[in-house]
N, C-alpha and C. Protein backbone atom coordinates (compact mmCIF):
# COMPACT_ATOMS: atom_id res chain seq x y z
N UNK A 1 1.47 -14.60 -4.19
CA UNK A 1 0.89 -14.63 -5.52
C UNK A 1 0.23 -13.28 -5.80
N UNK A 2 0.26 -12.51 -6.76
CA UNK A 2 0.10 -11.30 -7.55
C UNK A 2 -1.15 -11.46 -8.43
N UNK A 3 -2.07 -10.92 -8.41
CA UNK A 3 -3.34 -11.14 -9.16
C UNK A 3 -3.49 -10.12 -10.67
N UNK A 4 -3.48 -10.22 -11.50
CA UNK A 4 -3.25 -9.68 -12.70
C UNK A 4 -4.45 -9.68 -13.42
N UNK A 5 -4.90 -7.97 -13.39
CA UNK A 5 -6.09 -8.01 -14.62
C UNK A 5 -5.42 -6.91 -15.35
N UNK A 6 -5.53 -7.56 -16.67
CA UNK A 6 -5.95 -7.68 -18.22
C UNK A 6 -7.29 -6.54 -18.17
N UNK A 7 -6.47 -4.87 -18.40
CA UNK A 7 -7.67 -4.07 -18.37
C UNK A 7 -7.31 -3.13 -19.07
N UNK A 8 -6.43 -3.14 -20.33
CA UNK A 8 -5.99 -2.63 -21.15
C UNK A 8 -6.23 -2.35 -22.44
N UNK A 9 -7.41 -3.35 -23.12
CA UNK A 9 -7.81 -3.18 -24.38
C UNK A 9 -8.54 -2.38 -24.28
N UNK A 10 -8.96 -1.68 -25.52
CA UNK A 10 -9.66 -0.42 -26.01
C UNK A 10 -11.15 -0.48 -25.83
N UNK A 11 -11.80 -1.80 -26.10
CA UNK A 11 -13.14 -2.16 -26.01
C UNK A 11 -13.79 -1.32 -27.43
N UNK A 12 -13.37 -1.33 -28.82
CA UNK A 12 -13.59 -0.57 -29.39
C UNK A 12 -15.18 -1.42 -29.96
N UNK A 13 -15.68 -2.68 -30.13
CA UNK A 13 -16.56 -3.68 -30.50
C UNK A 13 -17.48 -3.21 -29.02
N UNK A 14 -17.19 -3.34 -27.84
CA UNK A 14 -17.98 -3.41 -26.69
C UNK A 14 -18.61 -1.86 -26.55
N UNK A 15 -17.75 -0.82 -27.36
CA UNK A 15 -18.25 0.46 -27.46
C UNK A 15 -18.23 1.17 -26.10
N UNK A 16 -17.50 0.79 -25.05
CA UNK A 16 -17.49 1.54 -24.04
C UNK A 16 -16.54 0.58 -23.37
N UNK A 17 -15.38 1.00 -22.52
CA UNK A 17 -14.10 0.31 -21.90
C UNK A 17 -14.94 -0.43 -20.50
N UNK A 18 -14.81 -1.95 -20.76
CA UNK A 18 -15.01 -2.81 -19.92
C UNK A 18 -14.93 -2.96 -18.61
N UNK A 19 -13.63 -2.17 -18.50
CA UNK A 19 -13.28 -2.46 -17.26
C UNK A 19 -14.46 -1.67 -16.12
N UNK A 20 -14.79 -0.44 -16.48
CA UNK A 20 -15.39 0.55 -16.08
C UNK A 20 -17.13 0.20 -16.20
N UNK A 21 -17.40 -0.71 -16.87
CA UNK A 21 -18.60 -1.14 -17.43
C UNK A 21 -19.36 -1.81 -16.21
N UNK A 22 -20.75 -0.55 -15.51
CA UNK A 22 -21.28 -1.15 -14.25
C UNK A 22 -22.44 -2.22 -15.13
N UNK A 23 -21.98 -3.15 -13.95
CA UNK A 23 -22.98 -4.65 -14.34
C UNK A 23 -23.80 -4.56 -13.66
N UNK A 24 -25.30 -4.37 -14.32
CA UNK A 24 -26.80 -4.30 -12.60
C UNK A 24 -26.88 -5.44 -12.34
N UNK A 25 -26.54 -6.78 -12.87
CA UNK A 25 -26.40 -8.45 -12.00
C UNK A 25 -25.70 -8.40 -10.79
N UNK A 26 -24.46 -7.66 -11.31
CA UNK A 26 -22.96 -8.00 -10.26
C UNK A 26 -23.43 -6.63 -9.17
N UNK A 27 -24.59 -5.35 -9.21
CA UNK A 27 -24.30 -3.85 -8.92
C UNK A 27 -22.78 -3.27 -8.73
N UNK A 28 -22.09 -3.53 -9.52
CA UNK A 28 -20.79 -3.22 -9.48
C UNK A 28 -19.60 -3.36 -11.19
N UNK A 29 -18.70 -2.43 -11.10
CA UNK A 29 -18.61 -3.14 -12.46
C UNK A 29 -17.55 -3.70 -12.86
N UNK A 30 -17.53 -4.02 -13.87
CA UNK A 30 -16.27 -5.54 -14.06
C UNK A 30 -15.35 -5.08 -13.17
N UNK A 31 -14.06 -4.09 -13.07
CA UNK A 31 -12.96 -3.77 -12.61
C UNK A 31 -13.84 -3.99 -11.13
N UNK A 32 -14.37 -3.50 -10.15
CA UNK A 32 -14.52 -3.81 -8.72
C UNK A 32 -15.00 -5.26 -8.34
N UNK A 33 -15.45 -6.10 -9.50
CA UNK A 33 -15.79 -7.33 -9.29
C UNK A 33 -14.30 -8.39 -9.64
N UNK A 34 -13.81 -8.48 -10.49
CA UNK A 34 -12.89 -8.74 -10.59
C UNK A 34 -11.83 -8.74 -9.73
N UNK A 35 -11.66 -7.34 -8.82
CA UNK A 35 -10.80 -6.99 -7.75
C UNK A 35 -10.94 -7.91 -6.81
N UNK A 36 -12.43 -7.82 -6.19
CA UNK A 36 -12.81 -8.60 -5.41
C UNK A 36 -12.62 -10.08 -5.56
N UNK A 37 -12.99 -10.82 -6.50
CA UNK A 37 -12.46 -11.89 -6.65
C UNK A 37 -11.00 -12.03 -6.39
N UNK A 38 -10.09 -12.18 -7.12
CA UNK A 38 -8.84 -11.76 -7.42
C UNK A 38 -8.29 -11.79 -5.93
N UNK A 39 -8.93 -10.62 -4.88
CA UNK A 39 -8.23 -10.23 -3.57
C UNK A 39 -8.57 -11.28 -2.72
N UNK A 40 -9.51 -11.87 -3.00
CA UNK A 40 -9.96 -13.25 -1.95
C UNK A 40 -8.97 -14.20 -2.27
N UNK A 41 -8.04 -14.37 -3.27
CA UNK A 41 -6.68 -15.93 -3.50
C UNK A 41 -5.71 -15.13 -3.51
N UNK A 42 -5.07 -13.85 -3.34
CA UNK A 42 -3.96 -13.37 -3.77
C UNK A 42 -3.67 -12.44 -2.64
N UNK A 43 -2.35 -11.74 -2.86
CA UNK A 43 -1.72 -10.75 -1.61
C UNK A 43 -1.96 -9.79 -2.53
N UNK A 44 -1.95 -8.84 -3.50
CA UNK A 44 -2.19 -8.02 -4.35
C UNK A 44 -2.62 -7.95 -5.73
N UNK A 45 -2.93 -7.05 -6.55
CA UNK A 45 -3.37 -6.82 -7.36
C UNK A 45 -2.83 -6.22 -8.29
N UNK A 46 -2.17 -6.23 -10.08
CA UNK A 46 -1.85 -5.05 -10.53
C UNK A 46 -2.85 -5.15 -11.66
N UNK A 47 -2.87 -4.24 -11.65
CA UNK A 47 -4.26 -3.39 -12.80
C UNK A 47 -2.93 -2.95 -14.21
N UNK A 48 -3.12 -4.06 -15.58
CA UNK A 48 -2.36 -3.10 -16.73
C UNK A 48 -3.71 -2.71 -17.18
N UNK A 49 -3.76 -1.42 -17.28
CA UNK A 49 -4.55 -0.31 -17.69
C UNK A 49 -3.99 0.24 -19.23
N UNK A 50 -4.42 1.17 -20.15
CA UNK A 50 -4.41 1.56 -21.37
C UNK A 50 -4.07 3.29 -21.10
N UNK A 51 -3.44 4.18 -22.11
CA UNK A 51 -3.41 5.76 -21.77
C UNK A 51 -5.08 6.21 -21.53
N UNK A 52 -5.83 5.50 -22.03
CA UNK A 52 -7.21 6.24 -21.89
C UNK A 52 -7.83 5.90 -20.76
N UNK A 53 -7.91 4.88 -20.10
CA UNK A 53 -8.64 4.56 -18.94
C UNK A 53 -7.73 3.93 -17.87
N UNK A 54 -6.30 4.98 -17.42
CA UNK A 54 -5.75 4.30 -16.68
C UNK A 54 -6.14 5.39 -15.31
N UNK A 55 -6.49 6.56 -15.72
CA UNK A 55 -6.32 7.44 -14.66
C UNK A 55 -7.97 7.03 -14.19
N UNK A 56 -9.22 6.37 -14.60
CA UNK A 56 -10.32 6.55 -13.85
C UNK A 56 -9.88 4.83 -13.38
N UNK A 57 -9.19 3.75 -13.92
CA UNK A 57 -8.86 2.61 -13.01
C UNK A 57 -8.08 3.11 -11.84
N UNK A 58 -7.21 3.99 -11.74
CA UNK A 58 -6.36 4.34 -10.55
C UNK A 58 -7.65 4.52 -9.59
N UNK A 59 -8.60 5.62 -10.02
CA UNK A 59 -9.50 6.03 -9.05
C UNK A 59 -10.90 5.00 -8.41
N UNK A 60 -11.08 3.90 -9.36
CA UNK A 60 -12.08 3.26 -8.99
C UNK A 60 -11.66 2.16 -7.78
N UNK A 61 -9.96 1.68 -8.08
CA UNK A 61 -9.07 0.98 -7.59
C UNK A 61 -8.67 1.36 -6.35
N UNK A 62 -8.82 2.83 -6.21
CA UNK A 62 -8.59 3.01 -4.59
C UNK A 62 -8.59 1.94 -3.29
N UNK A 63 -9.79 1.48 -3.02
CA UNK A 63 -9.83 0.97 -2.00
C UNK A 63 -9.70 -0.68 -1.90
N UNK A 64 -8.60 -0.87 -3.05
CA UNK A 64 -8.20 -2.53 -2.96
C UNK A 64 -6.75 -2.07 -3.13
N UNK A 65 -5.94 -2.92 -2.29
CA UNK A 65 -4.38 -2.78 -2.83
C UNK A 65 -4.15 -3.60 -3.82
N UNK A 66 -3.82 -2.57 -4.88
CA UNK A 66 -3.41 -2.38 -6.26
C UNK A 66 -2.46 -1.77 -6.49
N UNK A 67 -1.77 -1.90 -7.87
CA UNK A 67 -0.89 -1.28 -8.54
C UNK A 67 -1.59 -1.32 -9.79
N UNK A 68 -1.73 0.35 -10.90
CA UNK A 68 -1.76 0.09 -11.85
C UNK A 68 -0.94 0.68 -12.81
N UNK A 69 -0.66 -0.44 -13.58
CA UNK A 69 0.42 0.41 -14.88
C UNK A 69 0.04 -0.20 -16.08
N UNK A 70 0.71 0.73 -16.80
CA UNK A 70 0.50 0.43 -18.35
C UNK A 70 1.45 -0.43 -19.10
N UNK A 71 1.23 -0.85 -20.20
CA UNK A 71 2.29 -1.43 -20.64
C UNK A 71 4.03 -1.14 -20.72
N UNK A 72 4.82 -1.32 -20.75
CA UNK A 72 6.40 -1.18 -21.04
C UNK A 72 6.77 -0.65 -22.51
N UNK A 73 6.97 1.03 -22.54
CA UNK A 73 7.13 1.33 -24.22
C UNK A 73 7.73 0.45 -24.85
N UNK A 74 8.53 -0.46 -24.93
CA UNK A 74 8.98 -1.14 -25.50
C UNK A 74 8.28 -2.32 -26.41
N UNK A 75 7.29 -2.34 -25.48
CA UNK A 75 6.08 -3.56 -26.17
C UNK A 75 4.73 -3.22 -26.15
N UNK A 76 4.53 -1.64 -25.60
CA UNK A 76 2.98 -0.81 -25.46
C UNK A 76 1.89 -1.19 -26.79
N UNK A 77 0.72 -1.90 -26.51
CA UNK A 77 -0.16 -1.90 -27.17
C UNK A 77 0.12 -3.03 -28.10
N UNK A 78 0.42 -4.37 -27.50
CA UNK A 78 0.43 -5.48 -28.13
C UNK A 78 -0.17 -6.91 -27.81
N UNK A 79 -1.22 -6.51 -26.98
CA UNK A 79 -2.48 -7.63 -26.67
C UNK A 79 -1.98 -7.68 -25.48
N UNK A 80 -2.86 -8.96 -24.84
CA UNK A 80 -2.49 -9.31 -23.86
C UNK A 80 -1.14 -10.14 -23.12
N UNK A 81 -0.28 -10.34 -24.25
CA UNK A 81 1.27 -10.61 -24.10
C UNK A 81 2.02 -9.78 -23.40
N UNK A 82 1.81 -8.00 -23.99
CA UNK A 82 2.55 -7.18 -23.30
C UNK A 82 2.34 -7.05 -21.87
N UNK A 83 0.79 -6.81 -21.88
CA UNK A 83 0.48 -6.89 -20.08
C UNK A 83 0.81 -7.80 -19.50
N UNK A 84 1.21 -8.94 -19.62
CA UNK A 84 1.62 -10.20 -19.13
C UNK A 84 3.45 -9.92 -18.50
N UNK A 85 3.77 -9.32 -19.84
CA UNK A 85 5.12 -9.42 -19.71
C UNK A 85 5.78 -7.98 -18.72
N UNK A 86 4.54 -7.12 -18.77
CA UNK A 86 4.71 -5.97 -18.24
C UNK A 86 4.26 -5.96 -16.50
N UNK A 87 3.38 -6.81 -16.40
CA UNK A 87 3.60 -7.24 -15.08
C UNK A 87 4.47 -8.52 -14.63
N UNK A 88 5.26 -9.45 -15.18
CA UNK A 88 6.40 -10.74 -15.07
C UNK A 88 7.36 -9.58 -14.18
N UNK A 89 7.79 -8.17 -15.36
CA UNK A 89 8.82 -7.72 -15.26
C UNK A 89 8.78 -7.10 -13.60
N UNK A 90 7.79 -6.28 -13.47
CA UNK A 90 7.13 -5.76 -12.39
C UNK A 90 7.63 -6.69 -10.59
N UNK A 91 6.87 -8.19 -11.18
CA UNK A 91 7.26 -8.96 -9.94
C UNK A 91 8.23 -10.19 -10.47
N UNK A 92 9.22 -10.22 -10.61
CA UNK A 92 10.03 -11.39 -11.31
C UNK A 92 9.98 -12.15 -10.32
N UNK A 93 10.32 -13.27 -10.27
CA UNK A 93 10.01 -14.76 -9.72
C UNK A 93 8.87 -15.03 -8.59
N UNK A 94 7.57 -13.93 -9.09
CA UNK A 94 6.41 -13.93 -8.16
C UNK A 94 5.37 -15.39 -9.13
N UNK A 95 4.31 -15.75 -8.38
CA UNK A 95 3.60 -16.26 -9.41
C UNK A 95 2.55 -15.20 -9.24
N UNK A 96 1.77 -15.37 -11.13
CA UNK A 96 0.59 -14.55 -11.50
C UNK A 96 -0.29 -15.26 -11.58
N UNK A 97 -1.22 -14.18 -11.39
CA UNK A 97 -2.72 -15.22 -11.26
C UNK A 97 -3.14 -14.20 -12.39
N UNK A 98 -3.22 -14.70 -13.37
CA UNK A 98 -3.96 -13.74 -14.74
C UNK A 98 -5.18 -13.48 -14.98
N UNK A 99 -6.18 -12.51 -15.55
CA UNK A 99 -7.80 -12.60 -16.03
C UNK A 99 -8.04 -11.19 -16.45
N UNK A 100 -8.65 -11.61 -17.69
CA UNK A 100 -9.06 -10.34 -18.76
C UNK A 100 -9.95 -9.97 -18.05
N UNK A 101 -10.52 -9.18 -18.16
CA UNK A 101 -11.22 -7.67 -17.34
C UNK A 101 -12.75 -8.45 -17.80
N UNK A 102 -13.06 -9.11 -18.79
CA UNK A 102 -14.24 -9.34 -19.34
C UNK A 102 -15.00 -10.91 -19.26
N UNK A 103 -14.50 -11.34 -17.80
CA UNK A 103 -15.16 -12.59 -17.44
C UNK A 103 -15.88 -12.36 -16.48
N UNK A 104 -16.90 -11.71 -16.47
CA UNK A 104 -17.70 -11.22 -14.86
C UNK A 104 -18.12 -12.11 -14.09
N UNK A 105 -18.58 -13.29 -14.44
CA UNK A 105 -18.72 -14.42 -13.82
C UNK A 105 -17.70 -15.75 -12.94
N UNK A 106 -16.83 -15.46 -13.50
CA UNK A 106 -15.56 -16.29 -13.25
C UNK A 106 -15.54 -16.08 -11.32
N UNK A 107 -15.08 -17.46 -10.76
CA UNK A 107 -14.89 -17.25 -9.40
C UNK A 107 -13.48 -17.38 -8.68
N UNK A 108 -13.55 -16.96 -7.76
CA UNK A 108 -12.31 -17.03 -6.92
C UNK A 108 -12.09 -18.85 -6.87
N UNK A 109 -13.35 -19.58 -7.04
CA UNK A 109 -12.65 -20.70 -6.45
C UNK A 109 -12.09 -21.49 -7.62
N UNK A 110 -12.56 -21.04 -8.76
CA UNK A 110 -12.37 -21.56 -10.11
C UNK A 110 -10.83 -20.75 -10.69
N UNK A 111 -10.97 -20.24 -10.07
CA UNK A 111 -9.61 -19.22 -10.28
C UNK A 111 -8.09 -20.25 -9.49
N UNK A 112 -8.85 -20.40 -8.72
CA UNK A 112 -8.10 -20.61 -7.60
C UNK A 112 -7.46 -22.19 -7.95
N UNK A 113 -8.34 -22.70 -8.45
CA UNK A 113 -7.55 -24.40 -9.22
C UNK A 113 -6.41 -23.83 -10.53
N UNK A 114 -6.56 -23.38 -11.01
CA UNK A 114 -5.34 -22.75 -11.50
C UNK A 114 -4.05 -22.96 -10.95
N UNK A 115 -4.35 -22.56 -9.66
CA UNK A 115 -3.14 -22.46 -8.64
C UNK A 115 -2.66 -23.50 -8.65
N UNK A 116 -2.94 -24.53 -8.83
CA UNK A 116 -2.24 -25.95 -8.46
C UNK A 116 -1.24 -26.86 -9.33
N UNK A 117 -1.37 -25.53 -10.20
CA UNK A 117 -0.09 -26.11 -11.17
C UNK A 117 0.68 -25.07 -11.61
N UNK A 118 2.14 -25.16 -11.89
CA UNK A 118 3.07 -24.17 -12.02
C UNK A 118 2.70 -23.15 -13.16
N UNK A 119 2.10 -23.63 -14.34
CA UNK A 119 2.09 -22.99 -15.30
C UNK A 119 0.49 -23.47 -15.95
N UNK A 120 -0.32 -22.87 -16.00
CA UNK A 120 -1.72 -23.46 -16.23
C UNK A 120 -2.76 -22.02 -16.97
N UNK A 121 -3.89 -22.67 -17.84
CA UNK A 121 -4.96 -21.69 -18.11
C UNK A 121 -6.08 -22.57 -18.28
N UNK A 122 -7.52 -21.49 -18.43
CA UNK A 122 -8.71 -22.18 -17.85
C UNK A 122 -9.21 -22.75 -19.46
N UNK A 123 -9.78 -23.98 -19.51
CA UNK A 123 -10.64 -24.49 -20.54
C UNK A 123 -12.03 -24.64 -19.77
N UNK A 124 -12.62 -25.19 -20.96
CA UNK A 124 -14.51 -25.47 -21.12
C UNK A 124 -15.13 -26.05 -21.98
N UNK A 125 -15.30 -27.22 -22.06
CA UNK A 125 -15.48 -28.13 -23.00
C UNK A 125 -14.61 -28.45 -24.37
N UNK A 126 -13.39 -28.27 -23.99
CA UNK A 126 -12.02 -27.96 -25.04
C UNK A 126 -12.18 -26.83 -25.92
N UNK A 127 -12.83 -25.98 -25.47
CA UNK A 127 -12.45 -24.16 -25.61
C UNK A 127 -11.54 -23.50 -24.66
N UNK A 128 -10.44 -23.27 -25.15
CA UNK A 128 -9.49 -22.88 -24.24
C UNK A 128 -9.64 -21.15 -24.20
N UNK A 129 -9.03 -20.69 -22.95
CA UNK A 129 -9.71 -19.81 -22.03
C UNK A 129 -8.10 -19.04 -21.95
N UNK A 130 -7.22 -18.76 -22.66
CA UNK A 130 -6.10 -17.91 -22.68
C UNK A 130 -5.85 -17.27 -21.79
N UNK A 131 -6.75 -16.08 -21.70
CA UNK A 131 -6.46 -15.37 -20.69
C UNK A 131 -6.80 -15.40 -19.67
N UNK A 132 -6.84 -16.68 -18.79
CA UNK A 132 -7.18 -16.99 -17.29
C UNK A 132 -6.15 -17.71 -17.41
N UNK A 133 -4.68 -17.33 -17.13
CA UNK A 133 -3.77 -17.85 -16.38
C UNK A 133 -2.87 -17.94 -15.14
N UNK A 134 -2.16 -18.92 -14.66
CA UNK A 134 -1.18 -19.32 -13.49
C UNK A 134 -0.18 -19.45 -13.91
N UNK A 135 1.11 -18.36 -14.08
CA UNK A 135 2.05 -18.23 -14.28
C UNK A 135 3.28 -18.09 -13.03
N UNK A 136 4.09 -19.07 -13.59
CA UNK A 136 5.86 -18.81 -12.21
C UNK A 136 6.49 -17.95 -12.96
N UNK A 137 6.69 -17.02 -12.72
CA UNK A 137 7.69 -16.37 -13.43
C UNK A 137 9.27 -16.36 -13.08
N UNK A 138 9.94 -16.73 -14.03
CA UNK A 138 11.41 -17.53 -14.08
C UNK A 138 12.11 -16.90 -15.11
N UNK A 139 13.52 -16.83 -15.26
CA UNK A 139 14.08 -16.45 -16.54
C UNK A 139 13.76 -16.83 -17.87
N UNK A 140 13.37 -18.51 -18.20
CA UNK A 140 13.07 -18.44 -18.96
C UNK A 140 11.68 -18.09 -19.55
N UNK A 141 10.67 -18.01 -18.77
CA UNK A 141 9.45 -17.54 -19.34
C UNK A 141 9.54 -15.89 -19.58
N UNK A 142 10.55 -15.23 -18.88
CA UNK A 142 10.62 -13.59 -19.28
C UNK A 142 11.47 -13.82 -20.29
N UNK A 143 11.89 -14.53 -20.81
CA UNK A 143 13.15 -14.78 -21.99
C UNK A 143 12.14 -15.35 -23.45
N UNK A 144 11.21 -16.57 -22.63
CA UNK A 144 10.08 -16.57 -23.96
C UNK A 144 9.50 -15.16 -24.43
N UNK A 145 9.16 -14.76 -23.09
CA UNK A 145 7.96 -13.60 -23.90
C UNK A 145 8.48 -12.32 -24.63
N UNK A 146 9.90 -12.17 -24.10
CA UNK A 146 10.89 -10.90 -24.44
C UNK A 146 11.21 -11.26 -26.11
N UNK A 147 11.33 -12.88 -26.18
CA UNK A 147 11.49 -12.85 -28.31
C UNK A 147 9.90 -12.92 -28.34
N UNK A 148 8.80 -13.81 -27.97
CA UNK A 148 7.78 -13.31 -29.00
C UNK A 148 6.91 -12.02 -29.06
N UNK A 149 7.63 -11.20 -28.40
CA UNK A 149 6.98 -9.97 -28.05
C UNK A 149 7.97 -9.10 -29.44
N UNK A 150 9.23 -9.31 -29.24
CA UNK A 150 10.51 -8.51 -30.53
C UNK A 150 9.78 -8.92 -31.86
N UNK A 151 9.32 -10.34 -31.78
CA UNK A 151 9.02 -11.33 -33.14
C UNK A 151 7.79 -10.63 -33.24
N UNK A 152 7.03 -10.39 -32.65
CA UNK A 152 5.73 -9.56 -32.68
C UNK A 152 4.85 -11.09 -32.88
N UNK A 153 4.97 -12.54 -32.53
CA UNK A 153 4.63 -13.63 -31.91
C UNK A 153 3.91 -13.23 -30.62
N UNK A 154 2.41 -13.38 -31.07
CA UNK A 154 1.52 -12.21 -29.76
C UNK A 154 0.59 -13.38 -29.20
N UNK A 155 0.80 -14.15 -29.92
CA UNK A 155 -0.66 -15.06 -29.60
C UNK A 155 -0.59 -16.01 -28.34
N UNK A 156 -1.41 -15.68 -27.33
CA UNK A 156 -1.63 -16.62 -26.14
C UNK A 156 -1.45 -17.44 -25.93
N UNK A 157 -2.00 -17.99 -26.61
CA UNK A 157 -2.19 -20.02 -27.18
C UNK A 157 -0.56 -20.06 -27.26
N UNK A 158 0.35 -19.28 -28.31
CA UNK A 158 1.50 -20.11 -28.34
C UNK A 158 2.24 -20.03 -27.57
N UNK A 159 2.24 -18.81 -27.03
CA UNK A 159 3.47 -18.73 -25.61
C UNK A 159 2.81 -20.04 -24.77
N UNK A 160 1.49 -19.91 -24.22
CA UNK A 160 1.41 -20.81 -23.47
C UNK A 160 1.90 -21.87 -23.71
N UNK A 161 2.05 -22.75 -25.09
CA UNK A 161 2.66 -23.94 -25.33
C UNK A 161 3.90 -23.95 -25.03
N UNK A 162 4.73 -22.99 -25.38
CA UNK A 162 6.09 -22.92 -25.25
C UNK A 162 6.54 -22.92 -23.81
N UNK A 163 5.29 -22.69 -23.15
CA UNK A 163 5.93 -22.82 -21.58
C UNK A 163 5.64 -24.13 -20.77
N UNK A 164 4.49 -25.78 -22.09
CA UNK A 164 4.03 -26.36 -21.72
C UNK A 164 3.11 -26.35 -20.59
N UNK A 165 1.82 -24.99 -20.50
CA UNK A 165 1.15 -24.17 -19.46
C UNK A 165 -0.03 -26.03 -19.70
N UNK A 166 -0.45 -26.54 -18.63
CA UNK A 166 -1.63 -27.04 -18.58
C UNK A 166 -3.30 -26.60 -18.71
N UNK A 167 -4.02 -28.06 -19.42
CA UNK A 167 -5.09 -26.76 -18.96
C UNK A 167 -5.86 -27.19 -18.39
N UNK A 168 -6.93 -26.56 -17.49
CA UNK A 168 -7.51 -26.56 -16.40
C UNK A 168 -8.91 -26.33 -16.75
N UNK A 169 -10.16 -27.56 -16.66
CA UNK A 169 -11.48 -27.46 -16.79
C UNK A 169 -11.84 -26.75 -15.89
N UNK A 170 -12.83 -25.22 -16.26
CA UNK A 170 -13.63 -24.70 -15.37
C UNK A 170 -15.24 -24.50 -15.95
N UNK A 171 -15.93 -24.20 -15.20
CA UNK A 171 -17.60 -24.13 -15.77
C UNK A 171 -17.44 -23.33 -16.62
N UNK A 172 -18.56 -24.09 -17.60
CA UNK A 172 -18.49 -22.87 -18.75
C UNK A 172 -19.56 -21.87 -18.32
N UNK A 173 -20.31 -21.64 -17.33
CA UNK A 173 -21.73 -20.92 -17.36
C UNK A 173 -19.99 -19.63 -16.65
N UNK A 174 -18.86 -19.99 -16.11
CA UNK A 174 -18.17 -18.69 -15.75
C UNK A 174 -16.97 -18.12 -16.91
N UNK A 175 -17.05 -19.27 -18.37
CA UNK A 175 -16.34 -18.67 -19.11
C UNK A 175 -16.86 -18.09 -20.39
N UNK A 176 -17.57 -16.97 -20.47
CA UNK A 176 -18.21 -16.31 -21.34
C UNK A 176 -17.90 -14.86 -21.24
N UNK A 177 -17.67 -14.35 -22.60
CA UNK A 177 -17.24 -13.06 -22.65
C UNK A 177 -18.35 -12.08 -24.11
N UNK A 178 -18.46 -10.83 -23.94
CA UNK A 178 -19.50 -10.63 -24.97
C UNK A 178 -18.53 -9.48 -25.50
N UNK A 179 -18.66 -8.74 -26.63
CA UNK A 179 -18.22 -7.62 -27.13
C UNK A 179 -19.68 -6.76 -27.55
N UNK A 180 -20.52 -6.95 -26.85
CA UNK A 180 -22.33 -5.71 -27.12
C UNK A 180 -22.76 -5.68 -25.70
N UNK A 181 -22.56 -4.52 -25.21
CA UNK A 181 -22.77 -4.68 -23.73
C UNK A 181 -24.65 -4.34 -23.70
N UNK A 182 -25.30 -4.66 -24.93
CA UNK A 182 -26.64 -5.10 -25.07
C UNK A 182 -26.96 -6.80 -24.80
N UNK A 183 -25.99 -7.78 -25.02
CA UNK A 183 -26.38 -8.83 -24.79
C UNK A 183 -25.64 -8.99 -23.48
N UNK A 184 -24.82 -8.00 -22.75
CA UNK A 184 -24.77 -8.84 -21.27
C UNK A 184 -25.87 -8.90 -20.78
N UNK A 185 -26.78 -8.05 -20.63
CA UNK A 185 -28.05 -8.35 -20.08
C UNK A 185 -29.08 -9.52 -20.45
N UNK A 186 -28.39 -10.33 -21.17
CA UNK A 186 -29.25 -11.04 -21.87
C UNK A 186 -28.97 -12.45 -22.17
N UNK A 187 -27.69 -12.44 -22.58
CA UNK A 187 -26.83 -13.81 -22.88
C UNK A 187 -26.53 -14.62 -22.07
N UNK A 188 -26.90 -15.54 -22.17
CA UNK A 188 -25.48 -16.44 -20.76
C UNK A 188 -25.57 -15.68 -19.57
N UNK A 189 -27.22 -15.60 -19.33
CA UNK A 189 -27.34 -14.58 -18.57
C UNK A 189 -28.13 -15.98 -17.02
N UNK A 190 -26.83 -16.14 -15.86
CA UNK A 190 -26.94 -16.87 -15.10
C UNK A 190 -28.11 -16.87 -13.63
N UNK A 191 -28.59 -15.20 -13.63
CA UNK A 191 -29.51 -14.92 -12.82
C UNK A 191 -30.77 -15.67 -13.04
């Protein structure tokens, strides 16, 4: 299983790229916490990274085995679909263990129930959680995402339906995400 972070958006609302964003809760920041999680259920890691912050993820990424790449010109800069589909292509009939760069709380073990079903993402009190998914990758799910990616059909929620993905209750105190890196210190703040 292949561990997949979602570290590609711009963070243009969060005002500074997430991934890179040191957390003084976690002393570490999202991208090395995330890793860490991630490397405790999985054999590797690929990092989809963005043109602007792929060369300081290469360098922070050093000392976890990783791969990072950017999206596939073909579908570059189209949410989190492309990175999805840009790492499927990467490991074809691997399973992914998916997670946006911006759940700092989220755990390996909560991650890790995911695993127990072929095709799955995380909910929380029936707020569904998109981008924490468990993907098989098979012809036809690189065949879904290859038309709604052409269709420019970007949205999470629907691929996932189309692949009948389950969903999977996890704590909500680990599914919270902020765009003001003034209220991480503050919000849903679990310390």
């Amino acid at each position: 299983m292949i561990g997949v972070l979602l570290a590609g958006g711009y963070s243009r609302r969060f005002k500074q790229d997430k991934a890179l964003y040191y957390d003084p809760r976690l002393q570490a920041t999202w991208l090395e916490s995330a890793l860490q999680r991630l490397m405790e259920i999985t054999e590797s890691c690929c990092i989809i990274a963005n043109s602007k912050n792929y060369n300081q993820i290469v360098e922070e990424a050093q000392p976890f085995p990783t791969t990072t790449l950017m999206d596939l010109p073909e579908f570059a800069g189209l949410g989190p679909l492309s990175g999805i589909y840009t790492a499927a292509k990467r490991y074809p009939g691997e399973r992914l263990l998916v997670t946006a760069i911006d759940y700092p709380f989220l755990t390996s073990q909560s991650l890790n129930k995911l695993t127990f079903h072929r095709n799955a993402y995380a909910v929380s009190e029936n707020q569904p959680h998109f981008a924490i998914t468990h993907l098989t990758i098979d012809d036809q799910l690189l065949e879904i995402l290859e038309i709604d990616l052409a269709n420019k059909t970007l949205r999470l929620g629907d691929f996932l339906k189309k692949i009948s993905a389950e969903p999977v209750e996890l704590p909500t105190n680990e599914l919270f995400t902020t765009n003001n890196p003034i209220t991480v210190l503050y919000k849903n703040d679990p310390f």
